[in-house]
C-alpha atoms as a PDB file:
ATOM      1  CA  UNK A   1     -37.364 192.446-131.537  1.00  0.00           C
ATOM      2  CA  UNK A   2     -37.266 190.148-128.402  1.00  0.00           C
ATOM      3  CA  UNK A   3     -39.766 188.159-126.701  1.00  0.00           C
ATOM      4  CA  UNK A   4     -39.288 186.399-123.635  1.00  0.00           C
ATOM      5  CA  UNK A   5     -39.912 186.157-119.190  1.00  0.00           C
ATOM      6  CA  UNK A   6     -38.322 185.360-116.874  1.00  0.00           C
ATOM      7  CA  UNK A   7     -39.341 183.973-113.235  1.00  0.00           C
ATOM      8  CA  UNK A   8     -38.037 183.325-109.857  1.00  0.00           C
ATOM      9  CA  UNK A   9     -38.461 179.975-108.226  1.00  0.00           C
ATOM     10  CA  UNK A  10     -37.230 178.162-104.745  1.00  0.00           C
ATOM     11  CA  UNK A  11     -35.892 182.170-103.530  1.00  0.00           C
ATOM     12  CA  UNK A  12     -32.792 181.858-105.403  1.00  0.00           C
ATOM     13  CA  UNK A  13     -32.978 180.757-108.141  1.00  0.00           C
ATOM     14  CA  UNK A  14     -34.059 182.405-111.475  1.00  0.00           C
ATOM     15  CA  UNK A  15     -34.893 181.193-115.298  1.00  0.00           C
ATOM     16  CA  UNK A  16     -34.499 182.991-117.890  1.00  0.00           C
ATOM     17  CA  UNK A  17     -35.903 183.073-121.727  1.00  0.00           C
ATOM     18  CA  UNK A  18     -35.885 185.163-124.386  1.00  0.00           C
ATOM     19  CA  UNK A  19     -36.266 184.648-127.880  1.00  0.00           C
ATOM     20  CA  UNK A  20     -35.031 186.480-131.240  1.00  0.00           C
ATOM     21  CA  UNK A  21     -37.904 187.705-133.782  1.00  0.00           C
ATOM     22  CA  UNK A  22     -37.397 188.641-137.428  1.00  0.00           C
ATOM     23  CA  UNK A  23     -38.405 191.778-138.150  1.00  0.00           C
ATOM     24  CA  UNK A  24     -40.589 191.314-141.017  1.00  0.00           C
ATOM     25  CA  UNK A  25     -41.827 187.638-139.188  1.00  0.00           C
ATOM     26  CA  UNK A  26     -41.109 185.688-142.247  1.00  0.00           C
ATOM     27  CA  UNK A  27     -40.201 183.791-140.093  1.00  0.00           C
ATOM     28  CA  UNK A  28     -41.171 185.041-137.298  1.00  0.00           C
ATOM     29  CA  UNK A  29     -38.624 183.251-134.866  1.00  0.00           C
ATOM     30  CA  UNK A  30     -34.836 183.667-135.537  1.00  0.00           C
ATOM     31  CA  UNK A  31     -33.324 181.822-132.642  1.00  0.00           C
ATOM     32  CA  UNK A  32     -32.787 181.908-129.185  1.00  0.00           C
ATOM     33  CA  UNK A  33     -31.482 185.242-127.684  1.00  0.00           C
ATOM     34  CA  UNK A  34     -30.952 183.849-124.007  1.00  0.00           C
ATOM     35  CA  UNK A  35     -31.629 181.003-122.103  1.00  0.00           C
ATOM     36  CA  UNK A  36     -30.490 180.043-118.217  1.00  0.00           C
ATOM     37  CA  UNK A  37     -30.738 179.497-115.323  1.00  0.00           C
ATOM     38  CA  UNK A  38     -28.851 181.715-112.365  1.00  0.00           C
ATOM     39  CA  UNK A  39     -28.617 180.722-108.993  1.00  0.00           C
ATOM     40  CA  UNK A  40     -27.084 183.197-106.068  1.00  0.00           C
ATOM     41  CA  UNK A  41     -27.094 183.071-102.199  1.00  0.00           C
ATOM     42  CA  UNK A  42     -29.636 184.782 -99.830  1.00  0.00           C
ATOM     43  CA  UNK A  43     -26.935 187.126 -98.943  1.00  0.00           C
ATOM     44  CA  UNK A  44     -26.513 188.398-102.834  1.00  0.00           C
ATOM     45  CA  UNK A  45     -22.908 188.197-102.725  1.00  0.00           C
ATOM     46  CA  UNK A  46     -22.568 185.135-105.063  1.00  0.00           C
ATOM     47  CA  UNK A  47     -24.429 184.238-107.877  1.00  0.00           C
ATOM     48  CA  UNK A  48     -23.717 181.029-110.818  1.00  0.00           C
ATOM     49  CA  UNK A  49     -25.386 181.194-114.230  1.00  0.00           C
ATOM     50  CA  UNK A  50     -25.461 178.512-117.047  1.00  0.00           C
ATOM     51  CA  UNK A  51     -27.035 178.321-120.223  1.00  0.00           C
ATOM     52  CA  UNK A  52     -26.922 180.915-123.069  1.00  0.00           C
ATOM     53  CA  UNK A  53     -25.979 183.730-121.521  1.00  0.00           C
ATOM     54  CA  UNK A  54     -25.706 187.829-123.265  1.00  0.00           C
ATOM     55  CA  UNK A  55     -21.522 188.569-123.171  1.00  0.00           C
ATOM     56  CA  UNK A  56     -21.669 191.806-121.629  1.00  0.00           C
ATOM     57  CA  UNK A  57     -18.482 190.715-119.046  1.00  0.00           C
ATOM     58  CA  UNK A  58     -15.684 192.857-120.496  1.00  0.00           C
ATOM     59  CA  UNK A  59     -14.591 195.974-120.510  1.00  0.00           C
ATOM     60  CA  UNK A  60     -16.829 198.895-120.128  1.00  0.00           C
ATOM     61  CA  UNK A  61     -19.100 199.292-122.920  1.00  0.00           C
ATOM     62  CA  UNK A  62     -19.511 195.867-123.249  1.00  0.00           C
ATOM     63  CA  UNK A  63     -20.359 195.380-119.917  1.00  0.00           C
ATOM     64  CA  UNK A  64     -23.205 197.434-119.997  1.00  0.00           C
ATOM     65  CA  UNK A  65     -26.103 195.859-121.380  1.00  0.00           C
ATOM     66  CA  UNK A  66     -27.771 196.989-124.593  1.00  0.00           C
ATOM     67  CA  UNK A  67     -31.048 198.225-122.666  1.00  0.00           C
ATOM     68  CA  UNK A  68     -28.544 200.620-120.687  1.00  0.00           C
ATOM     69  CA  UNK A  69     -25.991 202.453-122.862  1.00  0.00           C
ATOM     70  CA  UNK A  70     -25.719 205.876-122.821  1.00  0.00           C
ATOM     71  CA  UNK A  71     -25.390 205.959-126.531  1.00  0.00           C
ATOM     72  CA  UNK A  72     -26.949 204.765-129.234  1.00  0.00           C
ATOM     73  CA  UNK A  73     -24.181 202.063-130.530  1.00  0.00           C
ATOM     74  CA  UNK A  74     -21.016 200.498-128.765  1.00  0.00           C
ATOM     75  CA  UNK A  75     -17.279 201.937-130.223  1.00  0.00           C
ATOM     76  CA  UNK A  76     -15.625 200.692-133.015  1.00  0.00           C
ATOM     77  CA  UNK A  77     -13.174 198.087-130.857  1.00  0.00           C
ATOM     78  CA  UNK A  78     -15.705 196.854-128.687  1.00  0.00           C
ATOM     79  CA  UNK A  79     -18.031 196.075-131.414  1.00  0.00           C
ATOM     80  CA  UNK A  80     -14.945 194.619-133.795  1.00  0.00           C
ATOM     81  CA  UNK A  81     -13.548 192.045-130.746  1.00  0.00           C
ATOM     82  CA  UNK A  82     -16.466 191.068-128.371  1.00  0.00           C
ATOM     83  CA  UNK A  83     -18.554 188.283-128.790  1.00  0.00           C
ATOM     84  CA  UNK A  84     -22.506 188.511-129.072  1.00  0.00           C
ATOM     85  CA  UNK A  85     -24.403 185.771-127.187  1.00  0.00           C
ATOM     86  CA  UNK A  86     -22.310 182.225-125.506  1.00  0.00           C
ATOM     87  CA  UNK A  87     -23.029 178.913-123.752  1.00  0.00           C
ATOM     88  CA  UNK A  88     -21.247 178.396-120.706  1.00  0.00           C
ATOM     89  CA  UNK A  89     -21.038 178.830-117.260  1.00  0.00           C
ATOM     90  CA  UNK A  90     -20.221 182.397-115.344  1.00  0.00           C
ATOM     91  CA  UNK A  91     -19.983 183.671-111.428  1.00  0.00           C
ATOM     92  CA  UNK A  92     -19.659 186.295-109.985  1.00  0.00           C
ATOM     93  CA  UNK A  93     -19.426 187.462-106.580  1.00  0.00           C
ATOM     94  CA  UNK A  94     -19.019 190.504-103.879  1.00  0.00           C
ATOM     95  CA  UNK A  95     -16.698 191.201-100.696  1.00  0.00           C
ATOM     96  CA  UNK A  96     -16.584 194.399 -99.177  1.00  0.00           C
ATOM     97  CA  UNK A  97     -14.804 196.663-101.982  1.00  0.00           C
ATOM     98  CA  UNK A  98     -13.540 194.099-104.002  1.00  0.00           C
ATOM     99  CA  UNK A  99     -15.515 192.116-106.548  1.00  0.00           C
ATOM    100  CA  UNK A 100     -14.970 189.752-109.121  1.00  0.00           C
ATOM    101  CA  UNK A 101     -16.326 187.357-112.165  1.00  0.00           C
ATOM    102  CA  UNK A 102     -15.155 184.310-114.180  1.00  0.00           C
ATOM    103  CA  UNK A 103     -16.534 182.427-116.954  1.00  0.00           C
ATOM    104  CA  UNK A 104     -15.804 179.402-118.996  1.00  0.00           C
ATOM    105  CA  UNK A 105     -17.641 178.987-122.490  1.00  0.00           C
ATOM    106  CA  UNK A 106     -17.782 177.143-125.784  1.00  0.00           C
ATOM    107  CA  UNK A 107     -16.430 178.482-128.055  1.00  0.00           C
ATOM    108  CA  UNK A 108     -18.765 177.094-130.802  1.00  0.00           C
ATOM    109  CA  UNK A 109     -22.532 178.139-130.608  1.00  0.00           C
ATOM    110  CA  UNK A 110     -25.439 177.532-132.784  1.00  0.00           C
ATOM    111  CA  UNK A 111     -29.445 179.286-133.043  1.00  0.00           C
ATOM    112  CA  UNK A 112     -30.101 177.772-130.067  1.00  0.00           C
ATOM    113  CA  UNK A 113     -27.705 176.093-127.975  1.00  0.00           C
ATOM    114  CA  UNK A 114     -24.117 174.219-129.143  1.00  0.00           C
ATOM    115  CA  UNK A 115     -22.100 171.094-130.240  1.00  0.00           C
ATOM    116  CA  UNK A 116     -19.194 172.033-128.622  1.00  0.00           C
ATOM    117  CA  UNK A 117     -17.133 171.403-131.417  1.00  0.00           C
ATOM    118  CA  UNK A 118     -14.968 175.254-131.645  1.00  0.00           C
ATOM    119  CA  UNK A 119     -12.606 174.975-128.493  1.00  0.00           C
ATOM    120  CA  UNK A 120     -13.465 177.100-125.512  1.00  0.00           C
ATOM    121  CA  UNK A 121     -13.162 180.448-123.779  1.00  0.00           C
ATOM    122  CA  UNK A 122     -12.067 181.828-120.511  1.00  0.00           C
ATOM    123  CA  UNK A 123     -12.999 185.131-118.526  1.00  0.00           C
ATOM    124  CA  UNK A 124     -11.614 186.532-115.637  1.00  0.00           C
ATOM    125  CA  UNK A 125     -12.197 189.653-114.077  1.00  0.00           C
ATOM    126  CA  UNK A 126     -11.554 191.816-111.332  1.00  0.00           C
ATOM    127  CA  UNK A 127     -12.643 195.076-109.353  1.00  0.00           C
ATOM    128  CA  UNK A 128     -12.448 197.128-106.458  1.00  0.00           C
ATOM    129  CA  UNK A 129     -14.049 200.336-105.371  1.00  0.00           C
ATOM    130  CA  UNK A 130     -11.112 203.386-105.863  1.00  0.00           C
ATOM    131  CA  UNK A 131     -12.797 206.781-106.189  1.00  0.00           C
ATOM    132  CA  UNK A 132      -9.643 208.411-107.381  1.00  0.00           C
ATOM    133  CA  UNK A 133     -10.124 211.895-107.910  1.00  0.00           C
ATOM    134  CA  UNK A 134     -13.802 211.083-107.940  1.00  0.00           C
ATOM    135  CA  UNK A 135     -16.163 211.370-105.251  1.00  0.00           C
ATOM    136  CA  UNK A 136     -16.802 207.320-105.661  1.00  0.00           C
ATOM    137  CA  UNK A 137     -15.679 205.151-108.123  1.00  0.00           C
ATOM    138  CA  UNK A 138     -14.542 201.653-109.069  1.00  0.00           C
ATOM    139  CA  UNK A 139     -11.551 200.481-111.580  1.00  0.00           C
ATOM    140  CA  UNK A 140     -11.717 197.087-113.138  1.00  0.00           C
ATOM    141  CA  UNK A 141      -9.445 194.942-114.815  1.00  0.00           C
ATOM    142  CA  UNK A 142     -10.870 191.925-117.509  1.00  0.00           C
ATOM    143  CA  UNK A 143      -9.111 189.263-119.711  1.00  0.00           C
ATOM    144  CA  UNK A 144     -10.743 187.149-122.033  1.00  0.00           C
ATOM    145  CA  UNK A 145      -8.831 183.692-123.249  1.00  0.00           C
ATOM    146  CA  UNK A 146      -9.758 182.203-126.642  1.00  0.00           C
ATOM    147  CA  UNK A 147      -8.106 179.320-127.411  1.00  0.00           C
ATOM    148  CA  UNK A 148      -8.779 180.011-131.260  1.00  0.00           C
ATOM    149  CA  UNK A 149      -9.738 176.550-132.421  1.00  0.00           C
ATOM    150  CA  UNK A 150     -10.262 176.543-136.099  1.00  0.00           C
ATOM    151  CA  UNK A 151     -14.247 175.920-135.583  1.00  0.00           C
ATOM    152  CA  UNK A 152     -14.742 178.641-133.354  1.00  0.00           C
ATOM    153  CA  UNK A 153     -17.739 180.665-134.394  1.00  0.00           C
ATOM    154  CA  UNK A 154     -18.836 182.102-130.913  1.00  0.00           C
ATOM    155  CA  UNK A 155     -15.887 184.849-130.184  1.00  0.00           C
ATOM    156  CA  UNK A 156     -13.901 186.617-132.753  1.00  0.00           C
ATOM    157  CA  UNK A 157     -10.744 185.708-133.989  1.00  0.00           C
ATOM    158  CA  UNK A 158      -8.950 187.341-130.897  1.00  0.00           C
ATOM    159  CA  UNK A 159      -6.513 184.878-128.356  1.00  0.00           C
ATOM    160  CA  UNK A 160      -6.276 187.354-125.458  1.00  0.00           C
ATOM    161  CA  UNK A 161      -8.443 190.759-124.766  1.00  0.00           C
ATOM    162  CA  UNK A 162      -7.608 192.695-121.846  1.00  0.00           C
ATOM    163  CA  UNK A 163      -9.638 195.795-120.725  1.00  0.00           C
ATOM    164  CA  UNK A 164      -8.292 198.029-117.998  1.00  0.00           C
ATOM    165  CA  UNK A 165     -11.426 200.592-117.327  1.00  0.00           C
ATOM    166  CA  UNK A 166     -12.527 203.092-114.310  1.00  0.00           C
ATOM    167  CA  UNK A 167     -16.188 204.458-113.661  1.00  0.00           C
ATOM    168  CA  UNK A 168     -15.944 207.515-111.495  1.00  0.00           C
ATOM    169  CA  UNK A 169     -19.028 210.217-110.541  1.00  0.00           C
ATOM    170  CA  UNK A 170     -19.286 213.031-108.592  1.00  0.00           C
ATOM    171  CA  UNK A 171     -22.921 213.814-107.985  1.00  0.00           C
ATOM    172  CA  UNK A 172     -24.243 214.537-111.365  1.00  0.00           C
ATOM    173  CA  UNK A 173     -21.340 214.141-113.869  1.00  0.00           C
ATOM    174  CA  UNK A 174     -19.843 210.685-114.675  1.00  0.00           C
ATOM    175  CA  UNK A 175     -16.897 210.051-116.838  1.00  0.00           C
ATOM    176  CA  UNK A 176     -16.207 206.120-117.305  1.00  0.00           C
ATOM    177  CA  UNK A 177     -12.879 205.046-118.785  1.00  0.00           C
ATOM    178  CA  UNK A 178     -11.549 202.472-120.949  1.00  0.00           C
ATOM    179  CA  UNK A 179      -8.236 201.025-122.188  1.00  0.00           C
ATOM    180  CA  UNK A 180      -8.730 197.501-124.496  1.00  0.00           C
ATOM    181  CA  UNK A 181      -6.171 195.733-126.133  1.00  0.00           C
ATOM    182  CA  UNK A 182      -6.967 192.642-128.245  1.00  0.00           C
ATOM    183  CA  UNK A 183      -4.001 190.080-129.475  1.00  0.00           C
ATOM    184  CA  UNK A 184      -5.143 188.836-132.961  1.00  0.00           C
ATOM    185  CA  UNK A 185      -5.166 184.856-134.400  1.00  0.00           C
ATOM    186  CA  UNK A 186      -5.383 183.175-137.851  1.00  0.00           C
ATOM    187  CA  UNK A 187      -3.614 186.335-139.322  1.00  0.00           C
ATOM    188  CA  UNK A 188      -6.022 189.117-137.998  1.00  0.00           C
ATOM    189  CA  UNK A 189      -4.443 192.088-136.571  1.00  0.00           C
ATOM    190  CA  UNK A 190      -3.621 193.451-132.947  1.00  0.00           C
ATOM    191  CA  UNK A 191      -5.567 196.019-131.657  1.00  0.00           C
ATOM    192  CA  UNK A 192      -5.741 199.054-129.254  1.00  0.00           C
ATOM    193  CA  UNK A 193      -8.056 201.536-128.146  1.00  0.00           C
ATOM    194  CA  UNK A 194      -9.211 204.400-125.889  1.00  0.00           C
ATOM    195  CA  UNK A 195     -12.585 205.173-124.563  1.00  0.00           C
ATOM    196  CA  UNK A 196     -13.390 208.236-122.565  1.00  0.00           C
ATOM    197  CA  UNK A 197     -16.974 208.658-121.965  1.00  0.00           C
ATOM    198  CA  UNK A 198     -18.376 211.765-119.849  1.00  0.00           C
ATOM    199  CA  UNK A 199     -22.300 211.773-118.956  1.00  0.00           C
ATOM    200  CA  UNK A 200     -23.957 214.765-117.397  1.00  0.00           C
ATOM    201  CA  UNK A 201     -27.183 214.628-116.080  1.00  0.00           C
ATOM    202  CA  UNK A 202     -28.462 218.131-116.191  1.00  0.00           C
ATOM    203  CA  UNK A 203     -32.202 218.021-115.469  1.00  0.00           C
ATOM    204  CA  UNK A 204     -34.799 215.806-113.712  1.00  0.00           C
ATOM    205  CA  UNK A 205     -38.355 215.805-113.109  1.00  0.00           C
ATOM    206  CA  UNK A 206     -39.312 217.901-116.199  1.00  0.00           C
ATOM    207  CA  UNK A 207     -42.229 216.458-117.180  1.00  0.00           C
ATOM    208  CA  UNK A 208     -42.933 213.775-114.772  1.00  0.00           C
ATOM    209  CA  UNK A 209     -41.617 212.677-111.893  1.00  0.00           C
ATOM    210  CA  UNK A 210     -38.702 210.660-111.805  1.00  0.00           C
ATOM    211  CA  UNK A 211     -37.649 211.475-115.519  1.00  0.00           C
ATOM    212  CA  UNK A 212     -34.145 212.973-116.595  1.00  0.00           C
ATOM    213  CA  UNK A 213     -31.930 214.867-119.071  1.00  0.00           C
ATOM    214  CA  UNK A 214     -28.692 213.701-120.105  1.00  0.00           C
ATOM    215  CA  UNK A 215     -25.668 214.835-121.853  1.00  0.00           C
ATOM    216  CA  UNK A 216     -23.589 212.312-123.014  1.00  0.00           C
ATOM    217  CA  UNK A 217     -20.108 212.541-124.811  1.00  0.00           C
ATOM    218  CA  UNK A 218     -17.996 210.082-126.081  1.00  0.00           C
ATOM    219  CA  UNK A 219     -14.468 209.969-128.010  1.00  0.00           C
ATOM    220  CA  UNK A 220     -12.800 206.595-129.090  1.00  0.00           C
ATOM    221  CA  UNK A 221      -9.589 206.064-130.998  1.00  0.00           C
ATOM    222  CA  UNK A 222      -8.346 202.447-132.366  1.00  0.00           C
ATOM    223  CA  UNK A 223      -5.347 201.404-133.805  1.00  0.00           C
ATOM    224  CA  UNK A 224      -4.530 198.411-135.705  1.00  0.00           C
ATOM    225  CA  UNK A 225      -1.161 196.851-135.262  1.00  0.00           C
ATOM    226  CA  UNK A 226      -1.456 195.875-139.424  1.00  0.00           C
ATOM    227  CA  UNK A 227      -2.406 197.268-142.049  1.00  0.00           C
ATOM    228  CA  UNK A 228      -6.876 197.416-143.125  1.00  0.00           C
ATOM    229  CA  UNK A 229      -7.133 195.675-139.238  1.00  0.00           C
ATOM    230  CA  UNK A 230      -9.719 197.924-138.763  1.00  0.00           C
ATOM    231  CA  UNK A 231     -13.280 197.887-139.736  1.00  0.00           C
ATOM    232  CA  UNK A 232     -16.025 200.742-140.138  1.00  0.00           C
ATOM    233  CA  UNK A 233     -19.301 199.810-137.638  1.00  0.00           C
ATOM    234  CA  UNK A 234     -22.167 197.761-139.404  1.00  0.00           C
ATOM    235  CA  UNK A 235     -24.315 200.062-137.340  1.00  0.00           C
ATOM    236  CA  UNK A 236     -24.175 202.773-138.899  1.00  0.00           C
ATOM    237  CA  UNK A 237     -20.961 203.989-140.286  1.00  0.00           C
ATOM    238  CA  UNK A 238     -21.359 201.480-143.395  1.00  0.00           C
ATOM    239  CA  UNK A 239     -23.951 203.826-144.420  1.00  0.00           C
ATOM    240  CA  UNK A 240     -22.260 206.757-144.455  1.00  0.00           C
ATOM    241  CA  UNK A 241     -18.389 204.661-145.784  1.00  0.00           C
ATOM    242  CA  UNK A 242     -16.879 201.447-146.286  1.00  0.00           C
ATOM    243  CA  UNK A 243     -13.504 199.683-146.244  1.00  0.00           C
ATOM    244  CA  UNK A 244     -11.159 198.787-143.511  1.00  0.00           C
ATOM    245  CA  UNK A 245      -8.051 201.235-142.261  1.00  0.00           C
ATOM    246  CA  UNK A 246      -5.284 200.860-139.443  1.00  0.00           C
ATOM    247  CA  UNK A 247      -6.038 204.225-137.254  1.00  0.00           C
ATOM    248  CA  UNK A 248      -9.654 205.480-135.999  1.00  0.00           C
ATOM    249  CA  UNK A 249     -11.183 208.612-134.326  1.00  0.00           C
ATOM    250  CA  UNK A 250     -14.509 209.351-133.190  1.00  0.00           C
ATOM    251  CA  UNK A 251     -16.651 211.994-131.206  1.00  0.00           C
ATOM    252  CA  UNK A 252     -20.336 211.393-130.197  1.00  0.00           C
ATOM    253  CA  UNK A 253     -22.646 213.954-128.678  1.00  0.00           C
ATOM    254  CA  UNK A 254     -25.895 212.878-127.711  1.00  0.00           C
ATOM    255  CA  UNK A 255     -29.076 213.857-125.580  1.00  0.00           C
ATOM    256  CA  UNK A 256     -30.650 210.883-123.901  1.00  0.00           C
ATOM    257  CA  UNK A 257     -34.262 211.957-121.979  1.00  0.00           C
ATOM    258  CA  UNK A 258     -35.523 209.319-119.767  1.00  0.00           C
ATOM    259  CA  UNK A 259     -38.861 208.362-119.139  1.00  0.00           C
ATOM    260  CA  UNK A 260     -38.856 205.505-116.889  1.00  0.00           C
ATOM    261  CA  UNK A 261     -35.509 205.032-115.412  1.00  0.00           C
ATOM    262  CA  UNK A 262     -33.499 202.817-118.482  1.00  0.00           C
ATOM    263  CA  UNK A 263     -36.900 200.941-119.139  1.00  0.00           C
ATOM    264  CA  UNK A 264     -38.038 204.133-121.929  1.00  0.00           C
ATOM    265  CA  UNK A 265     -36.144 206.822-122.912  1.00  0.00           C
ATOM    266  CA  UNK A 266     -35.855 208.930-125.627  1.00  0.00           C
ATOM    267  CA  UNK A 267     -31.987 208.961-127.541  1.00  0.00           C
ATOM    268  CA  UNK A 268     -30.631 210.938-130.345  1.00  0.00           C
ATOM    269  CA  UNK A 269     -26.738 211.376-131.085  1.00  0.00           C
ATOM    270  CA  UNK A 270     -24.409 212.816-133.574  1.00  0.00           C
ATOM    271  CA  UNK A 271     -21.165 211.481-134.313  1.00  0.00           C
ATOM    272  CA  UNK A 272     -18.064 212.681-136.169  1.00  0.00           C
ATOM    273  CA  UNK A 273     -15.396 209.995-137.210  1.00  0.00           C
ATOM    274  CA  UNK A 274     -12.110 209.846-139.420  1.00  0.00           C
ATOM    275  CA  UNK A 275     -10.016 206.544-140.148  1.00  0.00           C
ATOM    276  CA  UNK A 276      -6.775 206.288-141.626  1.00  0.00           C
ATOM    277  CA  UNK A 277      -5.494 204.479-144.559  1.00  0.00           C
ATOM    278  CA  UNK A 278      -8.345 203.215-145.867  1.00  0.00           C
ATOM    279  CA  UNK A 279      -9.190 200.063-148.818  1.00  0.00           C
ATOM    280  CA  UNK A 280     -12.479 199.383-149.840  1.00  0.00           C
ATOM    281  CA  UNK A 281     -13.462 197.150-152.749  1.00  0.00           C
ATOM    282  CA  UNK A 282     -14.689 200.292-154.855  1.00  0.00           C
ATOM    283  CA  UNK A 283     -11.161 202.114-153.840  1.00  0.00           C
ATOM    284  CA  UNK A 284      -8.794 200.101-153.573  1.00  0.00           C
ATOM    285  CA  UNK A 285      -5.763 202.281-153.082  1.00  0.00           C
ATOM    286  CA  UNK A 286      -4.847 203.246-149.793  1.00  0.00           C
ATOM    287  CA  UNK A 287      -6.914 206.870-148.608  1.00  0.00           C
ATOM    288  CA  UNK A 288      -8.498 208.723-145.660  1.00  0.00           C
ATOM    289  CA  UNK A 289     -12.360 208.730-144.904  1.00  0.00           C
ATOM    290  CA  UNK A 290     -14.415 211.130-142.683  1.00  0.00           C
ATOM    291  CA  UNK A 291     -17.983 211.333-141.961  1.00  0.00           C
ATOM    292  CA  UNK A 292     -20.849 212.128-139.771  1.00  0.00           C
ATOM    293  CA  UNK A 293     -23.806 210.203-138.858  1.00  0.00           C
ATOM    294  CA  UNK A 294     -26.859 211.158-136.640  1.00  0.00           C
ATOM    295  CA  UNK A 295     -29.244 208.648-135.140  1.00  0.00           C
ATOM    296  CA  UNK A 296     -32.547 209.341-133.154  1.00  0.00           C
ATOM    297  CA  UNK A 297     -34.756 206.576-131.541  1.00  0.00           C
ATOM    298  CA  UNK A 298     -36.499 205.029-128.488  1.00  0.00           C
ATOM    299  CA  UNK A 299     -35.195 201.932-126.042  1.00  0.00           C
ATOM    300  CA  UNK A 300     -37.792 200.361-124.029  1.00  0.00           C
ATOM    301  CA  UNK A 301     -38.234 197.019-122.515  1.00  0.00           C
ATOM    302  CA  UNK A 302     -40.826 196.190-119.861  1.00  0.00           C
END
């Protein structure tokens, strides 16, 4: 759980808190969850944060915030190479059809804020609006720099990510694309991986007005340049299977129903997956693993 506000001062400017709970409150705080302050122009076009800041500034899942995925957990890559929360600075801005972000960060971080003891981080990003075969549309292209000091403990151990990802839509149906690659350090493993997500919004206004009915699909395939480079999700595949492989497929169906826009809504979603080449510490010797996993729940925030 999370607990925080945040509030607008001087017309543009805006502070931000938000705080981490345990879930059985013994303790009940954890640490901080987020904590800045953003400042952007009357015109909206340009906007600076600094503080703690949420990564959700590469690629596609990953930029998309928690509160707003159309699933009920991020892929197997994205979840694997992206960092949680950092401290640092980050801008972004707007012109026309072209937009853009960068971002320098620690690359150390602790409950609350940092030392800066771990080296540093770099983002860079860019898009621009390209329908494609799509009645609108907008392809993106993100890196990520780590310098991969040996005290890092804010990213993983990855020196260069690079996503390459499209969001198109025609009416209705959406179908967002993504292409990551991540360049390992300290002897972890190079990875690669697909994401094709389709989203079809087949009903509105079913109960109350303003509600809606969405299918949502997803398939996602990793490779790991090594061997065991790849590890099952924490959420929820370690339930189901453990141990770390080189090749990964998976295929997610789910049924969101919102409520209240992305502020409540409803979310359940089955998921087939299959990794290659697998050692785990009750199984050693190199196998295959398959399994299925379904999840039902609620988001809300208010």
């Amino acid at each position: 759980m999370y607990f925080g506000f945040n509030s607008k001062f001087l017309q543009q400017f805006t502070f931000e808190l938000q705080i981490s709970l345990n879930d059985d409150f013994n303790p009940t705080y954890e640490g901080l969850y987020d904590a800045f302050i953003k400042w952007e122009t009357s015109t909206k076009d340009f906007e600076v944060s600094v503080g703690r800041l949420d990564y959700v500034y590469t690629g596609l899942e990953r930029s998309t915030s928690s509160k707003k995925i159309k699933t009920m957990e991020r892929a197997l890559v994205v979840n694997q190479v992206m960092p949680g929360e950092v401290i640092g600075l980050y801008a972004e801005g707007n012109r026309g059809n072209f937009s853009y972000q960068s971002g320098l960060f620690s690359g150390s971080i602790e409950d609350e804020f940092t030392d800066f003891s771990g080296g540093f981080a770099a983002l860079l990003g860019v898009a621009y609006k390209m329908p494609l075969f799509y009645k609108k549309g907008t392809l993106h292209l993100d890196v990520l720099y780590n310098n991969a000091d040996p005290d890092n403990n804010a990213f993983e151990p990855y020196e260069h990510i690079i996503s390459l990802w499209h969001q198109g839509q025609v009416g209705p149906f959406e179908i967002d694309t993504d292409i990551t690659t991540a360049a390992g350090t300290d002897g972890q493993s190079d990875l690669f991986g697909i994401t094709v997500l389709p989203t079809y919004d087949f009903a509105r206004n079913l109960i109350i007005q303003g509600d809606k009915m969405q299918l949502s699909l997803r398939y996602h395939y990793a490779k790991s340049s090594d061997n065991y480079g790849l590890q099952l999700g924490k959420r929820y595949e370690q339930k189901v299977a453990s141990g770390s492989g080189d090749s990964y497929n998976s295929y997610y169906m789910g049924l969101n129903y919102s409520i209240y826009q992305q502020k409540l809504k409803l979310m359940s979603g089955l998921e087939y997956f299959d990794m290659k080449n697998v050692s785990a510490d009750d199984n050693p010797t190199p196998h295959n693993v398959t399994g299925w996993s379904f999840i039902s729940g609620i988001r809300l925030y208010f």
